[in-house]
PDB file of N, CA and C in Angstrom:
ATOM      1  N   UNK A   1    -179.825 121.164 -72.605  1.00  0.00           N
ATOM      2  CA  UNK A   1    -179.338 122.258 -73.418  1.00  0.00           C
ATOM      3  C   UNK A   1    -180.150 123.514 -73.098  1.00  0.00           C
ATOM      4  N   UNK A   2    -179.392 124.176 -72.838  1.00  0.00           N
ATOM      5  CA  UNK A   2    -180.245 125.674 -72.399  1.00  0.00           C
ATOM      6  C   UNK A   2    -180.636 126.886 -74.182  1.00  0.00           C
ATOM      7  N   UNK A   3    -181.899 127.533 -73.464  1.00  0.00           N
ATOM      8  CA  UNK A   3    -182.475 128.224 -74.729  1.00  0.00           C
ATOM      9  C   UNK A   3    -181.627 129.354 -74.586  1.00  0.00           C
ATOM     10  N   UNK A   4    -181.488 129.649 -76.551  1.00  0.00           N
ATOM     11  CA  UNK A   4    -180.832 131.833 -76.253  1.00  0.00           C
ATOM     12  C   UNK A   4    -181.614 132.262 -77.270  1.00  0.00           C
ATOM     13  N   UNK A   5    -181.807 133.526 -76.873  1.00  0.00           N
ATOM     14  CA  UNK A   5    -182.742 134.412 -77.709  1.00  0.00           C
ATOM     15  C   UNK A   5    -181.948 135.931 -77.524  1.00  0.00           C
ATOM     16  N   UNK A   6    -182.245 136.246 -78.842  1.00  0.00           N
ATOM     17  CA  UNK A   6    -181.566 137.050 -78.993  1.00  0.00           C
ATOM     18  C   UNK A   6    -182.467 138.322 -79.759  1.00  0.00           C
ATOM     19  N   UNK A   7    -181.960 139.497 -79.003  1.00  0.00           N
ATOM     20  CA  UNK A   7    -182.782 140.693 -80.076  1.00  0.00           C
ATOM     21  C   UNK A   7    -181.845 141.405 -80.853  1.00  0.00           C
ATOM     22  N   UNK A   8    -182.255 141.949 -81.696  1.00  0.00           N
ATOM     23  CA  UNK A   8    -181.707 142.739 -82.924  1.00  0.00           C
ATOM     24  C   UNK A   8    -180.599 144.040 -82.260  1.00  0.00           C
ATOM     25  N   UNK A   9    -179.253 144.122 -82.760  1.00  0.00           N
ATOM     26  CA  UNK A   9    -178.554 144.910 -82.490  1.00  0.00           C
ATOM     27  C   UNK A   9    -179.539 146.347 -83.368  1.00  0.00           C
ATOM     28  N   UNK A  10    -178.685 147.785 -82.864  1.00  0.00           N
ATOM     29  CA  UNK A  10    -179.319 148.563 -83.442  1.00  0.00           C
ATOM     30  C   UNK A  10    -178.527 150.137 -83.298  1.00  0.00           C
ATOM     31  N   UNK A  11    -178.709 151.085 -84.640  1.00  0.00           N
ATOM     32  CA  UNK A  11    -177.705 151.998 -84.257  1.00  0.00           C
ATOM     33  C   UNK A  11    -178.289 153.188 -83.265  1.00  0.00           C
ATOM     34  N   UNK A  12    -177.467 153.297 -82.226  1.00  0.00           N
ATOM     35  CA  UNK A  12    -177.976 154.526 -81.069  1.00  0.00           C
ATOM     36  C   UNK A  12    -176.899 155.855 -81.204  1.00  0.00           C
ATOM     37  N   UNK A  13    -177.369 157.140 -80.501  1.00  0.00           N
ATOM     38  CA  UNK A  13    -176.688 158.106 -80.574  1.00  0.00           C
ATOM     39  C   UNK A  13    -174.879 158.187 -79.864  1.00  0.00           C
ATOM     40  N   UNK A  14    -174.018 158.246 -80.238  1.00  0.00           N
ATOM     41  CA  UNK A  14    -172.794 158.089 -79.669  1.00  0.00           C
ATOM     42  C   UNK A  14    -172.479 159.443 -78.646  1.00  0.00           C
ATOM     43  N   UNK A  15    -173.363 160.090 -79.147  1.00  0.00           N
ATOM     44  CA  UNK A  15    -173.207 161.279 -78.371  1.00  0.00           C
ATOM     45  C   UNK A  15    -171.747 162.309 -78.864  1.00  0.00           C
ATOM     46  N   UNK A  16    -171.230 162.050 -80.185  1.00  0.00           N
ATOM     47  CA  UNK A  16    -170.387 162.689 -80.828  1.00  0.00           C
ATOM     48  C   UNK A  16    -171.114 163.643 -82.286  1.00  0.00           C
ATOM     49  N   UNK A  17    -170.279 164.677 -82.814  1.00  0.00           N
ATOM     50  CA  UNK A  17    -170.864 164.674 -83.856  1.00  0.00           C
ATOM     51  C   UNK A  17    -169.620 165.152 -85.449  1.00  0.00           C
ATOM     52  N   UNK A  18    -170.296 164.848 -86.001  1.00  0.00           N
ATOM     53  CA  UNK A  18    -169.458 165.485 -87.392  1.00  0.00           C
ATOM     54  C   UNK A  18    -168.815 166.703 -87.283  1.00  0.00           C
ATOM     55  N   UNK A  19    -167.916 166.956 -88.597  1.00  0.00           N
ATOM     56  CA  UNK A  19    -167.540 168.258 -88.577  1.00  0.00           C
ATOM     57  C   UNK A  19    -168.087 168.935 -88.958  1.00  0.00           C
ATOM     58  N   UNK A  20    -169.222 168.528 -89.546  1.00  0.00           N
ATOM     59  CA  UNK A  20    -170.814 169.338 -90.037  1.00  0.00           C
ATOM     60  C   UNK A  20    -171.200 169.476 -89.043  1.00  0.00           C
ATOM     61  N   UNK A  21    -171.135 168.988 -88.141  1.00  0.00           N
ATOM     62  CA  UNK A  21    -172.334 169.129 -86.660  1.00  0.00           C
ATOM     63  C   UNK A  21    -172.847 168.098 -86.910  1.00  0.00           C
ATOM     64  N   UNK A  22    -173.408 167.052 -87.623  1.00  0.00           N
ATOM     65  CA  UNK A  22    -174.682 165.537 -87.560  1.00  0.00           C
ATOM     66  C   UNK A  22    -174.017 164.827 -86.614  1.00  0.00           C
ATOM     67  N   UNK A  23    -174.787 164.255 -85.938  1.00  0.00           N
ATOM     68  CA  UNK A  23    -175.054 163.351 -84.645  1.00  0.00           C
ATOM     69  C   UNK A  23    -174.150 162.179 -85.570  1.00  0.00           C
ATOM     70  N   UNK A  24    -173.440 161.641 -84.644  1.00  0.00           N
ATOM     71  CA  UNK A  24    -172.956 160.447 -85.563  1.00  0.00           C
ATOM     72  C   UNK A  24    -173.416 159.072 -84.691  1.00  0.00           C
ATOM     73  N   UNK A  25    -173.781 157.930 -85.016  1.00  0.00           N
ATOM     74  CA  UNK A  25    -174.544 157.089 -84.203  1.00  0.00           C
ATOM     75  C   UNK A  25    -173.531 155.588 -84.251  1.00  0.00           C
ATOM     76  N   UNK A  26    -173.837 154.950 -83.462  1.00  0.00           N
ATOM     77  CA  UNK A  26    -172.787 153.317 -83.683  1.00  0.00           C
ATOM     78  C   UNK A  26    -173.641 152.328 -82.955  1.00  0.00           C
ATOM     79  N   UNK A  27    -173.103 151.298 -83.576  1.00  0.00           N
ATOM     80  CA  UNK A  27    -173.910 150.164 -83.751  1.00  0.00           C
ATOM     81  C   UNK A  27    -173.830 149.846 -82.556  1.00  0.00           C
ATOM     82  N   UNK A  28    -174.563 149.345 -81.554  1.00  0.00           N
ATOM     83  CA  UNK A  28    -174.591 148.884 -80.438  1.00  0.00           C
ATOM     84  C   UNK A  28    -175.086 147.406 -80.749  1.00  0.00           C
ATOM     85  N   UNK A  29    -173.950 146.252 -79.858  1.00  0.00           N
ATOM     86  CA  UNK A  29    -174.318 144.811 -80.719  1.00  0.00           C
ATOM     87  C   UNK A  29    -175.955 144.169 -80.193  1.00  0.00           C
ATOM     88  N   UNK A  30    -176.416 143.325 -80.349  1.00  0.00           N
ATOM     89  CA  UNK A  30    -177.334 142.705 -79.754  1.00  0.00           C
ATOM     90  C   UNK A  30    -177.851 142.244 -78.357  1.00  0.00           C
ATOM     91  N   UNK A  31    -178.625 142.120 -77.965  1.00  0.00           N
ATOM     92  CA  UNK A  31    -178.697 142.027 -76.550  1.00  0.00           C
ATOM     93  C   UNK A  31    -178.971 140.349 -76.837  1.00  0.00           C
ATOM     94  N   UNK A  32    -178.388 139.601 -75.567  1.00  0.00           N
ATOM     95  CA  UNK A  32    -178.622 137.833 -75.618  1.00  0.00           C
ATOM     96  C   UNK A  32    -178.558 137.429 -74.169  1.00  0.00           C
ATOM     97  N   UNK A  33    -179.693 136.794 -74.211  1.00  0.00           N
ATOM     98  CA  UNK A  33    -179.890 135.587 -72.866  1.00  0.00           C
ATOM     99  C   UNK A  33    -180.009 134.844 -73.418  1.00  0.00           C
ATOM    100  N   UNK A  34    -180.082 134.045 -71.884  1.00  0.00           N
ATOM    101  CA  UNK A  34    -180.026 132.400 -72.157  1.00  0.00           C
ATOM    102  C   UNK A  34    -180.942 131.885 -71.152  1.00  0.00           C
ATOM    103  N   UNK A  35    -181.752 130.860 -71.238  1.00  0.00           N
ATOM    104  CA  UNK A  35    -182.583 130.140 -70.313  1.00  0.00           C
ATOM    105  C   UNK A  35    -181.529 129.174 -69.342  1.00  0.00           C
ATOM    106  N   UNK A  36    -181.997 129.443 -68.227  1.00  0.00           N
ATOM    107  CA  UNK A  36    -181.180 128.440 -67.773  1.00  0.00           C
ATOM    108  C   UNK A  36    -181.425 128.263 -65.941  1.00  0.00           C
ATOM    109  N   UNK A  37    -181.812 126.755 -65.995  1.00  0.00           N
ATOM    110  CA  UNK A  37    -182.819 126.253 -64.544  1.00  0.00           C
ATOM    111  C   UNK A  37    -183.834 127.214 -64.646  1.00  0.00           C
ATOM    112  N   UNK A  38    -184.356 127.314 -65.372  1.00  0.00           N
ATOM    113  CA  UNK A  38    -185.938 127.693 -65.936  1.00  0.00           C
ATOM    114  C   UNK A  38    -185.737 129.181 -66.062  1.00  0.00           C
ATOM    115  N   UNK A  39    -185.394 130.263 -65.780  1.00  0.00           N
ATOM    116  CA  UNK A  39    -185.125 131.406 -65.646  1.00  0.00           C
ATOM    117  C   UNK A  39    -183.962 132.132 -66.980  1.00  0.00           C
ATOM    118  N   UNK A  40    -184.904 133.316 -67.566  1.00  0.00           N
ATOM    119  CA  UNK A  40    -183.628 134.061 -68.400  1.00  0.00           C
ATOM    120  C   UNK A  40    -183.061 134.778 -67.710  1.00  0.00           C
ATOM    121  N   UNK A  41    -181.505 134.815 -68.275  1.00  0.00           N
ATOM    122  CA  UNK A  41    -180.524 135.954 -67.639  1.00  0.00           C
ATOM    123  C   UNK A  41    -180.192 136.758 -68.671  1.00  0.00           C
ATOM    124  N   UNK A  42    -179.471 137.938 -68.707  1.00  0.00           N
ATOM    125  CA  UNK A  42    -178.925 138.811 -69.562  1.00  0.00           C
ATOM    126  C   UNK A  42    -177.379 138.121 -69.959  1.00  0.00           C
ATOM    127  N   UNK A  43    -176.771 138.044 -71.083  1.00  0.00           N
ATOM    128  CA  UNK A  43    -174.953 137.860 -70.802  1.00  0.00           C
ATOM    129  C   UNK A  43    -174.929 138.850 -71.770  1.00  0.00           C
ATOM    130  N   UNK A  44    -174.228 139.882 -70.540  1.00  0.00           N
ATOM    131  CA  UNK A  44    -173.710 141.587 -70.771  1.00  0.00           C
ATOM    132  C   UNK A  44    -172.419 141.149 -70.770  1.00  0.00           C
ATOM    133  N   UNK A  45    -171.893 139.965 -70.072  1.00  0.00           N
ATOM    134  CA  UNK A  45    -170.379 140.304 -69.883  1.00  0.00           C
ATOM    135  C   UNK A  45    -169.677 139.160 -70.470  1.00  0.00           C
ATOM    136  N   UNK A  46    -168.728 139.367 -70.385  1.00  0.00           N
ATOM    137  CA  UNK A  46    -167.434 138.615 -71.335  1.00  0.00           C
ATOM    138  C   UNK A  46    -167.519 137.042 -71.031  1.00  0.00           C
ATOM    139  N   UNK A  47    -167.958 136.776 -69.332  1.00  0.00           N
ATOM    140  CA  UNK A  47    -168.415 135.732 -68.905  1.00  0.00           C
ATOM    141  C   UNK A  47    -169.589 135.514 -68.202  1.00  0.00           C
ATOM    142  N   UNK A  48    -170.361 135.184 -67.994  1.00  0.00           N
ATOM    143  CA  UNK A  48    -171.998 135.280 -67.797  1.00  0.00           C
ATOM    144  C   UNK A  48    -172.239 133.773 -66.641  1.00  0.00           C
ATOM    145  N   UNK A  49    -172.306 134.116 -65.751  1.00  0.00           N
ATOM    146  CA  UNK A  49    -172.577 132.779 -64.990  1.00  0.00           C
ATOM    147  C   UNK A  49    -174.491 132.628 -64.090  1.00  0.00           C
ATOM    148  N   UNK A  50    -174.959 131.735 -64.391  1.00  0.00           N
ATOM    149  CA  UNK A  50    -176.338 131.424 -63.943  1.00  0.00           C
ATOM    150  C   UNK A  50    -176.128 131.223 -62.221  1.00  0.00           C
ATOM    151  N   UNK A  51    -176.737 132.151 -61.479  1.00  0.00           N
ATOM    152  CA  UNK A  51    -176.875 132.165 -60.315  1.00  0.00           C
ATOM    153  C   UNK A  51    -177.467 131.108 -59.201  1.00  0.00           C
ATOM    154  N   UNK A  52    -178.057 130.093 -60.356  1.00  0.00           N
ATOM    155  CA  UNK A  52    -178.719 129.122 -59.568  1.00  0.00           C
ATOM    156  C   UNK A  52    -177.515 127.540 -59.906  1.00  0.00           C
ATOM    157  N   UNK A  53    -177.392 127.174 -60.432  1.00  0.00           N
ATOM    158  CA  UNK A  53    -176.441 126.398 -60.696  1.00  0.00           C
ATOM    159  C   UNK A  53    -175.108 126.158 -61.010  1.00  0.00           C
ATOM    160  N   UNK A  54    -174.836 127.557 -61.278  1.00  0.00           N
ATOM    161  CA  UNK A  54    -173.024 128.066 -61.569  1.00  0.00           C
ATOM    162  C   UNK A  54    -172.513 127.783 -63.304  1.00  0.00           C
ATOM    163  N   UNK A  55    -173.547 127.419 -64.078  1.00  0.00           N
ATOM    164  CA  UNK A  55    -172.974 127.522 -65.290  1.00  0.00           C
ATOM    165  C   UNK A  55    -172.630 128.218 -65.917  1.00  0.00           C
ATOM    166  N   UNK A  56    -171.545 128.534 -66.562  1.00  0.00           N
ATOM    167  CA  UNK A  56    -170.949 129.815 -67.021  1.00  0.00           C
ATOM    168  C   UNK A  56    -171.416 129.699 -69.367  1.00  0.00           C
ATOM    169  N   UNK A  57    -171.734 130.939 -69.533  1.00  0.00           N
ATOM    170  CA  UNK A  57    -171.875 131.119 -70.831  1.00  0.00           C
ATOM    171  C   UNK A  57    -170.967 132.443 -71.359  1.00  0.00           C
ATOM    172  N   UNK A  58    -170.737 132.436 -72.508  1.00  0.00           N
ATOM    173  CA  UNK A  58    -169.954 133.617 -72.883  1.00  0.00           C
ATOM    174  C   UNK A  58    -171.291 134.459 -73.066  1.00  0.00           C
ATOM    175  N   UNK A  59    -170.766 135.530 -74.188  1.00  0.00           N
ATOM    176  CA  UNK A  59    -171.586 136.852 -74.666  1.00  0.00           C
ATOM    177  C   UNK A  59    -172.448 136.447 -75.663  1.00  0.00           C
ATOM    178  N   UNK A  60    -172.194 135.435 -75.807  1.00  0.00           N
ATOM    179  CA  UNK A  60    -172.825 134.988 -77.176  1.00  0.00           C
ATOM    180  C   UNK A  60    -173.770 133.817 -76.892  1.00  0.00           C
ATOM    181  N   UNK A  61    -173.956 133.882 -75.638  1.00  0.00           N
ATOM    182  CA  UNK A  61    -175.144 132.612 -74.966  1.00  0.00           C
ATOM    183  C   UNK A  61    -174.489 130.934 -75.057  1.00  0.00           C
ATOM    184  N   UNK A  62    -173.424 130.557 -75.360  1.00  0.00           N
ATOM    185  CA  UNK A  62    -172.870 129.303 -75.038  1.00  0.00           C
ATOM    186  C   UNK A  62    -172.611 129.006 -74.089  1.00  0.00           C
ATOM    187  N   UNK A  63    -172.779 127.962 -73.697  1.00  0.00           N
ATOM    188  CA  UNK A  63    -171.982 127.363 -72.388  1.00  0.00           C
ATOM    189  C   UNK A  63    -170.685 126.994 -72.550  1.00  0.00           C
ATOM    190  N   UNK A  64    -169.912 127.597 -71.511  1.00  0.00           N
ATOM    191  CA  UNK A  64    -168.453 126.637 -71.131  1.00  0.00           C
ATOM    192  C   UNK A  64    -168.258 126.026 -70.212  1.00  0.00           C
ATOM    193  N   UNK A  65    -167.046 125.057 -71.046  1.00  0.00           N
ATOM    194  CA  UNK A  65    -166.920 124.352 -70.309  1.00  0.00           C
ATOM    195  C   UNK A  65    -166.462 124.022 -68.885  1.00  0.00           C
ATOM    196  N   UNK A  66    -166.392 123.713 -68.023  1.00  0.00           N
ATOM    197  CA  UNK A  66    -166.407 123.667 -66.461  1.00  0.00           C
ATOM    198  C   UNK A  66    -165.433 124.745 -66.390  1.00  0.00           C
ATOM    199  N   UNK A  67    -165.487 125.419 -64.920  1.00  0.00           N
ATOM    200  CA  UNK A  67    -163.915 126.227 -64.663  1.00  0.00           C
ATOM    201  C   UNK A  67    -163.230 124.911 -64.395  1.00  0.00           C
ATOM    202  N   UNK A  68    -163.299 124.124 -64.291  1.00  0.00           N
ATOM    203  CA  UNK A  68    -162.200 123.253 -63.734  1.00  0.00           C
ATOM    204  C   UNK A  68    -161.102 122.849 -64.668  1.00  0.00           C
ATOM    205  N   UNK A  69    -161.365 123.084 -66.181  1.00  0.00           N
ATOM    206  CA  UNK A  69    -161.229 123.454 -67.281  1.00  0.00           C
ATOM    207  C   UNK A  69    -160.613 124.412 -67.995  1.00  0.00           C
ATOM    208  N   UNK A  70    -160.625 125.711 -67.270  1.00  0.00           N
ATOM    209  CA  UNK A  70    -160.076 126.975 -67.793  1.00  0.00           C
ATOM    210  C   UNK A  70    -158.456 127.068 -67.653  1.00  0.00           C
ATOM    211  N   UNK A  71    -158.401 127.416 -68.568  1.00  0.00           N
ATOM    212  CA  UNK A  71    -156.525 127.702 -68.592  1.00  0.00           C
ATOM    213  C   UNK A  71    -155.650 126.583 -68.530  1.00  0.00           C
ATOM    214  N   UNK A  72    -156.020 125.412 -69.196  1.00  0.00           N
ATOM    215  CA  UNK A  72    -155.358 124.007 -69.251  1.00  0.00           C
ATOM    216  C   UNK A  72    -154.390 124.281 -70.228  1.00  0.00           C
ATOM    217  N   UNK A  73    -155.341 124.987 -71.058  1.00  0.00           N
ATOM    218  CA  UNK A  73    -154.208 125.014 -72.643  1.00  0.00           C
ATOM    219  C   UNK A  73    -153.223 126.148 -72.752  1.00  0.00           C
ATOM    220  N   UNK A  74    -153.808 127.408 -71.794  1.00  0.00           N
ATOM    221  CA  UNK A  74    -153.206 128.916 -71.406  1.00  0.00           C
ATOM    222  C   UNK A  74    -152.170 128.517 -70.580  1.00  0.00           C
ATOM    223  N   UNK A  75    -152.471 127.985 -69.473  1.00  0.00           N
ATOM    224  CA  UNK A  75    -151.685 128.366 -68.250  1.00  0.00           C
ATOM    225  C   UNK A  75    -152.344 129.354 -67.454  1.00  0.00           C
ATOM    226  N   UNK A  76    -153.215 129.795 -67.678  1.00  0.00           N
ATOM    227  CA  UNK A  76    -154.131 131.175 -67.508  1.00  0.00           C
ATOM    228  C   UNK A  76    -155.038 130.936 -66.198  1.00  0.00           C
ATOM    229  N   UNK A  77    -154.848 131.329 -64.991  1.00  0.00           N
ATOM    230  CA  UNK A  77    -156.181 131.129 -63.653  1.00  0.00           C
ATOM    231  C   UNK A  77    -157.575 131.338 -63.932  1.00  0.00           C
ATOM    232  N   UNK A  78    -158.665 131.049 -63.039  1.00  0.00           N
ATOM    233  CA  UNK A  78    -159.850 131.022 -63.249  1.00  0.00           C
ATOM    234  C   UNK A  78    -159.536 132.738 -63.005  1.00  0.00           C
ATOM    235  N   UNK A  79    -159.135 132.839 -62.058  1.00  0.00           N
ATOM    236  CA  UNK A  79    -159.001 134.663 -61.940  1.00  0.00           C
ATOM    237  C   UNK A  79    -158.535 135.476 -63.245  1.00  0.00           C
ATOM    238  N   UNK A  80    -157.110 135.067 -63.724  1.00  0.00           N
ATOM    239  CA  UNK A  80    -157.353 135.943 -65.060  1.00  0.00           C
ATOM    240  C   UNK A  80    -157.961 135.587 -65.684  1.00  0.00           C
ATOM    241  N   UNK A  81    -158.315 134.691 -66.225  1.00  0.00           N
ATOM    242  CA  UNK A  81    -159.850 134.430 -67.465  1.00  0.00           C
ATOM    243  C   UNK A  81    -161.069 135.505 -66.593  1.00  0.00           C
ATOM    244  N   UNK A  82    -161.616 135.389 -65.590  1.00  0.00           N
ATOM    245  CA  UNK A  82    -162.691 136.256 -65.111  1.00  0.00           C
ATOM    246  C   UNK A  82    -162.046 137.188 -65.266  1.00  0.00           C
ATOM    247  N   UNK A  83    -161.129 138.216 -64.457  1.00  0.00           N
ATOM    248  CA  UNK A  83    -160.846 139.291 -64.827  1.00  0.00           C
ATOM    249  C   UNK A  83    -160.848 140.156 -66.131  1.00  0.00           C
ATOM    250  N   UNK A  84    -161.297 139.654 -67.221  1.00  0.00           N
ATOM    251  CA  UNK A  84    -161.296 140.211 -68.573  1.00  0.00           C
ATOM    252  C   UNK A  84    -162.828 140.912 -68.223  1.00  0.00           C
ATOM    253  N   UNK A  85    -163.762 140.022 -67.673  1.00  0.00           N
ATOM    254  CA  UNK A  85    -165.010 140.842 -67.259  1.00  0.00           C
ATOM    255  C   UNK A  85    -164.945 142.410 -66.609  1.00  0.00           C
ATOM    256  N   UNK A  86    -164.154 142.707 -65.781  1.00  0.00           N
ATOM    257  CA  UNK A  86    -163.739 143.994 -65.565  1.00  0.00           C
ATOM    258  C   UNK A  86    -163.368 144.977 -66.790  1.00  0.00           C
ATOM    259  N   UNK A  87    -162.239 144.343 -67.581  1.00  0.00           N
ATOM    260  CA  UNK A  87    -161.678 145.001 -69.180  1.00  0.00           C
ATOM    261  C   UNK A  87    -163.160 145.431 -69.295  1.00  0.00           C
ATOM    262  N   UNK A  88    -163.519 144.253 -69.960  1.00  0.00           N
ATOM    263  CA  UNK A  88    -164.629 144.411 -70.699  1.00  0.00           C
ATOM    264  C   UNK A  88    -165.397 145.802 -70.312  1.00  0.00           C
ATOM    265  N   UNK A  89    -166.394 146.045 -69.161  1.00  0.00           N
ATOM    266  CA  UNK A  89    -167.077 146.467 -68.716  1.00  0.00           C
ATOM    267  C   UNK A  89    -166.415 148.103 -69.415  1.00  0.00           C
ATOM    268  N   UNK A  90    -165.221 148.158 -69.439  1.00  0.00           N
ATOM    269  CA  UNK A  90    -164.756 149.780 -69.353  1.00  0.00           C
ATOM    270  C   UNK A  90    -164.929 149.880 -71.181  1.00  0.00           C
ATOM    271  N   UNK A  91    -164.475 148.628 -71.692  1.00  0.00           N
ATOM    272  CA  UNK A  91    -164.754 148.856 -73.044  1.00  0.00           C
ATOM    273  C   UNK A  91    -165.958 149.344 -73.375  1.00  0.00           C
ATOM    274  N   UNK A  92    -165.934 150.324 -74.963  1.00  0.00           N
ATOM    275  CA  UNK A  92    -167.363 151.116 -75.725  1.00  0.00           C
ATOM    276  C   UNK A  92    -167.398 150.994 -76.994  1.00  0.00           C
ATOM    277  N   UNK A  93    -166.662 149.887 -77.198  1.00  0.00           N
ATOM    278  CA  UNK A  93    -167.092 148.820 -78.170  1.00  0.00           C
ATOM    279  C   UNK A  93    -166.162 150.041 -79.476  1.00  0.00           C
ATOM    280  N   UNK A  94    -165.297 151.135 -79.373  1.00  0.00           N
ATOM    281  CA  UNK A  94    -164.239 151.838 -80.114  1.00  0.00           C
ATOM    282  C   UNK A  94    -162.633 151.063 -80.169  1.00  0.00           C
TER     283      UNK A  94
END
């Protein structure tokens, strides 16, 4: 079972402001790794895979289950399930 640690989400500047003018700020979520074959990684993205062994975790530091696995119940390719990692990336969490 691999370790996750996680740090505290926290609110940063959005770089927008009121119709007063005040800085308006948004929650930016938590940052989470995971240990895994001895080494932490970051999972920034929608799917998070360990470079040394190929295990894949979501955003939230779990492991899933094999690709061999993916899209049984969808119909869905290992390609579109990964491809949401692209979405993702453009998303700003609005």
């Amino acid at each position: 079972m691999s370790e996750i640690r996680r740090s505290g989400g926290e609110y940063v500047d959005s770089g927008l402001t009121d119709a007063d003018g005040k800085s308006i700020q948004k929650w930016q979520r938590s940052k989470v790794e995971v240990k895994c074959c001895g080494e932490w990684f970051h999972c920034g993205g929608f799917t998070n895979t360990c470079e040394y062994c190929g295990a894949d975790y979501n955003m939230s530091g779990q492991q899933l289950a094999s690709r061999s696995q993916w899209g049984e119940d969808t119909g869905e390719s290992v390609d579109d399930i990964l491809s949401v990692d692209t979405d993702y990336a453009s998303y700003d969490g609005e």
